[in-house]
N, C-alpha and C. Protein backbone atom coordinates (compact mmCIF):
# COMPACT_ATOMS: atom_id res chain seq x y z
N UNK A 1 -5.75 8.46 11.82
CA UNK A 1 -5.71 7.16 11.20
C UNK A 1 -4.49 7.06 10.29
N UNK A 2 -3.81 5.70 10.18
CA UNK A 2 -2.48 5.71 9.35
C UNK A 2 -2.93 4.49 8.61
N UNK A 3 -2.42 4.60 7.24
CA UNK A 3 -2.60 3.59 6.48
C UNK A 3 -1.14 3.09 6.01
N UNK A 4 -1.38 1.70 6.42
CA UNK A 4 0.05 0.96 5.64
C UNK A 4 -0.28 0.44 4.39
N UNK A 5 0.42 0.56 3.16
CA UNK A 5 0.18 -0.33 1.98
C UNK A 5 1.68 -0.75 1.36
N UNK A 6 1.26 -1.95 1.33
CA UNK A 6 2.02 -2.57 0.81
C UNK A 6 2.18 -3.15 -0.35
N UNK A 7 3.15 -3.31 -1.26
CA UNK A 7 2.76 -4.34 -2.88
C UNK A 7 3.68 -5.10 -2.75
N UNK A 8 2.80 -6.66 -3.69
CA UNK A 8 3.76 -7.51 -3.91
C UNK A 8 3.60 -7.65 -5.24
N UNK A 9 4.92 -8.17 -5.93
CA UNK A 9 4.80 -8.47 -7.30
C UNK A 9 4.27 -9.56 -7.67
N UNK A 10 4.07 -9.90 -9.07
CA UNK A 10 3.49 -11.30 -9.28
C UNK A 10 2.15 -10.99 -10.09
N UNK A 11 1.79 -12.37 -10.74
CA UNK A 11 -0.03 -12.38 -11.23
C UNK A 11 -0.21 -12.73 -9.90
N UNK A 12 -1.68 -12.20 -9.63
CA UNK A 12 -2.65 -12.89 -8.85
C UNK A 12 -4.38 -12.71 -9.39
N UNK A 13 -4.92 -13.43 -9.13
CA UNK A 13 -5.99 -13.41 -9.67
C UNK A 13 -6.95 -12.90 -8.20
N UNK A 14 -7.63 -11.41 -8.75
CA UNK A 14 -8.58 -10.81 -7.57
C UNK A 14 -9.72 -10.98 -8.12
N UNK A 15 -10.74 -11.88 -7.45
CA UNK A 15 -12.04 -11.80 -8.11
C UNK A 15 -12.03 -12.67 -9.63
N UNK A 16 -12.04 -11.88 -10.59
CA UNK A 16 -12.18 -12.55 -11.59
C UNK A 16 -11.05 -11.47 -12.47
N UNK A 17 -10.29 -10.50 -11.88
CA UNK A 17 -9.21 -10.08 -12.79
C UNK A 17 -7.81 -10.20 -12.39
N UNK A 18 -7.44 -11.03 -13.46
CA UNK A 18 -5.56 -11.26 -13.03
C UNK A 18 -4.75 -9.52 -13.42
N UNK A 19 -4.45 -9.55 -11.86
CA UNK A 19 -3.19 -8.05 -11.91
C UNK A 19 -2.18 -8.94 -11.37
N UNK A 20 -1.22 -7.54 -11.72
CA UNK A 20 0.06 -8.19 -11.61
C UNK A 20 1.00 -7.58 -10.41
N UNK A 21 -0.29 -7.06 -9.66
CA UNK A 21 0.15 -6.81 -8.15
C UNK A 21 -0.89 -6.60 -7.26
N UNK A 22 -0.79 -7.44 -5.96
CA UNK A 22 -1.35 -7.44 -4.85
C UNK A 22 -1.25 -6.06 -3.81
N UNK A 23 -2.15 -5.28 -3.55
CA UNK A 23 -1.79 -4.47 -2.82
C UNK A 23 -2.88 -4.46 -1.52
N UNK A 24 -1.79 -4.85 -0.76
CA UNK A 24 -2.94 -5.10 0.97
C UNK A 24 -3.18 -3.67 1.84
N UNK A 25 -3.60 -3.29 2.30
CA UNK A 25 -4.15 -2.35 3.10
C UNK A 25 -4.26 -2.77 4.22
N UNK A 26 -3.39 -1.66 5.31
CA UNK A 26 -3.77 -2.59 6.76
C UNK A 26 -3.95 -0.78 7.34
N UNK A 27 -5.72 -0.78 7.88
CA UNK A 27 -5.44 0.26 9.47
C UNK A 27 -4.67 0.22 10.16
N UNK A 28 -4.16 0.91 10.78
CA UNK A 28 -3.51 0.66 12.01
C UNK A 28 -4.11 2.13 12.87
N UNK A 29 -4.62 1.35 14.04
CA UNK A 29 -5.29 2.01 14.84
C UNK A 29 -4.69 1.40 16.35
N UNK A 30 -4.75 2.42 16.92
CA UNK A 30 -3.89 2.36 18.46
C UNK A 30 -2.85 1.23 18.37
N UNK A 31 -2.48 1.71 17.64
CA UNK A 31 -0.71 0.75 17.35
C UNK A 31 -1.17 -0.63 16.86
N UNK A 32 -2.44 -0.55 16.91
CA UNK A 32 -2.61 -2.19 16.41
C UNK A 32 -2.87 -2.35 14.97
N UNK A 33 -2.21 -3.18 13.80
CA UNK A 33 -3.09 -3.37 12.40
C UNK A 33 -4.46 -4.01 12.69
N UNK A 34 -5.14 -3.46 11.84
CA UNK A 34 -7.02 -4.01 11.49
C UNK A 34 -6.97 -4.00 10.17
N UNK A 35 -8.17 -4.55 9.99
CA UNK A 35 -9.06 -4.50 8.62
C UNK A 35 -7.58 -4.34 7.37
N UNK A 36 -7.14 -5.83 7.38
CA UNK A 36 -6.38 -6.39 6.28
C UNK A 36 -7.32 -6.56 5.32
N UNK A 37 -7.17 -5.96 3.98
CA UNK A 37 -7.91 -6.42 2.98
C UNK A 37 -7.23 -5.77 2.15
N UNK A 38 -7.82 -6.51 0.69
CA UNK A 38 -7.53 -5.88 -0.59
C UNK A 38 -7.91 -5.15 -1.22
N UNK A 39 -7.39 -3.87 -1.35
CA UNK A 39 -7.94 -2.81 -2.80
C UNK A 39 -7.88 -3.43 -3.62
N UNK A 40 -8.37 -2.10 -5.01
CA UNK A 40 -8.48 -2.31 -5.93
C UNK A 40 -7.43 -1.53 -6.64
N UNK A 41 -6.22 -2.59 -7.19
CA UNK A 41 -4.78 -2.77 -7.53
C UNK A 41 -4.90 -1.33 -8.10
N UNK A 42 -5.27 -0.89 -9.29
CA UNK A 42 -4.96 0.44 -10.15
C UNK A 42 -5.19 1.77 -9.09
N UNK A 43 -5.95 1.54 -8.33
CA UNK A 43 -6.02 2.74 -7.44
C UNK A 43 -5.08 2.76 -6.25
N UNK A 44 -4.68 1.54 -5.53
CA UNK A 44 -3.59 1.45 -5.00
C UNK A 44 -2.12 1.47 -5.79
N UNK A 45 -1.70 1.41 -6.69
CA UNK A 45 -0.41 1.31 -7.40
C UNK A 45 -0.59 3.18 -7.62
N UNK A 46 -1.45 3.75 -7.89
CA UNK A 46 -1.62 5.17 -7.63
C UNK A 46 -0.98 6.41 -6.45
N UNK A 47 -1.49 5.28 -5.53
CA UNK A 47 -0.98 5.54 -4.26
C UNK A 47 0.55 5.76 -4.08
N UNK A 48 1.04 3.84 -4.71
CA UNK A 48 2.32 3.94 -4.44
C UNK A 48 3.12 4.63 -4.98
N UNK A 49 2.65 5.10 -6.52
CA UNK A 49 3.38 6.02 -7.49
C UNK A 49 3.79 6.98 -7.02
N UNK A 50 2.74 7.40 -6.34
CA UNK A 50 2.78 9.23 -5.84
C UNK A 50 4.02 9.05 -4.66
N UNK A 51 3.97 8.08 -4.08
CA UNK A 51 5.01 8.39 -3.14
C UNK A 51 6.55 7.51 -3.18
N UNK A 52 6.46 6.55 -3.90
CA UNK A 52 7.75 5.71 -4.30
C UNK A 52 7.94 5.78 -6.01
N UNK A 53 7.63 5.88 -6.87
CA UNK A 53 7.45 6.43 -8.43
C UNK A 53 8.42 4.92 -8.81
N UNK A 54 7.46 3.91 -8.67
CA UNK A 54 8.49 2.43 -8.57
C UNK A 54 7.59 1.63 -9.38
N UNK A 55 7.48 0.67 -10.41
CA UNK A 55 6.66 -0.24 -10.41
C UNK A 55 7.57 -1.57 -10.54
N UNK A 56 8.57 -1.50 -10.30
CA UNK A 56 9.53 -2.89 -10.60
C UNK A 56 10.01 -3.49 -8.75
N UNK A 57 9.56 -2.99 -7.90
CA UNK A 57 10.38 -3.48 -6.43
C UNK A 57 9.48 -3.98 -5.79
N UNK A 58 9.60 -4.66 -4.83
CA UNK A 58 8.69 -4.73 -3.65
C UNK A 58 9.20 -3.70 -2.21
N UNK A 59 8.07 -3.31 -1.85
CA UNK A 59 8.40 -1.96 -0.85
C UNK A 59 8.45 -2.60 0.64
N UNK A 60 9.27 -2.41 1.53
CA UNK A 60 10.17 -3.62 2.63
C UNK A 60 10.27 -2.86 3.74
N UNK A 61 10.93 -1.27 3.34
CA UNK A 61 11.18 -0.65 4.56
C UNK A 61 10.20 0.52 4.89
N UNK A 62 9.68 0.64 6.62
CA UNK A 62 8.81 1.39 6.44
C UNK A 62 9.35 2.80 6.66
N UNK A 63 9.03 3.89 5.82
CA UNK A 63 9.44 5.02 6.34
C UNK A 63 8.88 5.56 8.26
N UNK A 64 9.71 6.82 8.33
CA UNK A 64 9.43 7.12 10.07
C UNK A 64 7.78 7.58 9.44
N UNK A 65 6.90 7.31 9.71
CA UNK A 65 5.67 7.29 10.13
C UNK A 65 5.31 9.26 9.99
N UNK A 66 6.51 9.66 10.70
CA UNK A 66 6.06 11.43 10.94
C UNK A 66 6.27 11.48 9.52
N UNK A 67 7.16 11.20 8.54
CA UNK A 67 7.64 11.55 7.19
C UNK A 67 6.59 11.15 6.37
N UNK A 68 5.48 10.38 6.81
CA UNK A 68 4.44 9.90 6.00
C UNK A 68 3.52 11.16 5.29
N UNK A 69 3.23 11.60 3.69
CA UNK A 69 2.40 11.66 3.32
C UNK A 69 1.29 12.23 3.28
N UNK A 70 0.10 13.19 3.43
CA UNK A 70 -1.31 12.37 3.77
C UNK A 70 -1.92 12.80 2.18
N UNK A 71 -2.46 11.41 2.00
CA UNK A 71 -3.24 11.08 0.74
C UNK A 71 -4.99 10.87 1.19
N UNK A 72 -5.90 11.91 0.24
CA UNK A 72 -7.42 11.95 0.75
C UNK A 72 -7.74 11.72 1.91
N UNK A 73 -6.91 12.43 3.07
CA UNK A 73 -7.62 12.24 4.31
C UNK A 73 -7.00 11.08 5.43
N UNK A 74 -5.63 10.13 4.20
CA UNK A 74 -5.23 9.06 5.50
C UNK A 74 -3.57 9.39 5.33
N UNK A 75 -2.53 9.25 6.53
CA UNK A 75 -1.11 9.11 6.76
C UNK A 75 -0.82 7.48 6.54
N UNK A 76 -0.22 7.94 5.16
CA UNK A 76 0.18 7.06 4.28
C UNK A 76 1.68 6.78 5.01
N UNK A 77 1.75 5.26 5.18
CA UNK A 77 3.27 4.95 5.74
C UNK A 77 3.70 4.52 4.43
N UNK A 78 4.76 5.08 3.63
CA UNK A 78 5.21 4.49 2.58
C UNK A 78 6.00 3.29 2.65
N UNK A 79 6.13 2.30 1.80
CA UNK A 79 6.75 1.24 1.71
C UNK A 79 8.16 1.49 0.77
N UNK A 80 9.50 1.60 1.44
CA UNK A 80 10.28 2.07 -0.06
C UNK A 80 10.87 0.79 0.04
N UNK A 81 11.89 0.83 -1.62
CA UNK A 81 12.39 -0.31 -1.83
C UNK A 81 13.79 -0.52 -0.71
């Protein structure tokens, strides 16, 4: 299983708490993305820390996939700036 995550900057309001970044989660399973949804921002910006140590960019390019990561069990495609 490979996980793409991505952040965007900005307020957004999730639920009932305004963060100041969106971070989407997409499976990707047999080359296809699934199950788009939203984490929960502080544990995803965690994510991105560990592997881009960024909180000012939006992440655009995807690394080669083999260079990915693995974080608790998933191949993390990093997003760098």
């Amino acid at each position: 299983m490979k996980a793409l995550i991505m952040k965007f900057m900005g307020a957004h309001l999730v639920g009932t708490h305004l963060v100041h970044t969106i971070i989407m989660y997409t499976r990707i399973v047999g080359g296809l993305m699934t199950s788009m949804l939203i984490i929960e921002a502080a544990i995803a910006e965690k994510l991105i820390d560990k592997i881009c140590n960024s909180h000012d960019q939006v992440y655009h390019t995807l690394l080669d996939a083999e260079q990915a990561p693995v974080y608790d069990g998933f191949n993390i495609i990093a997003l760098k700036p």
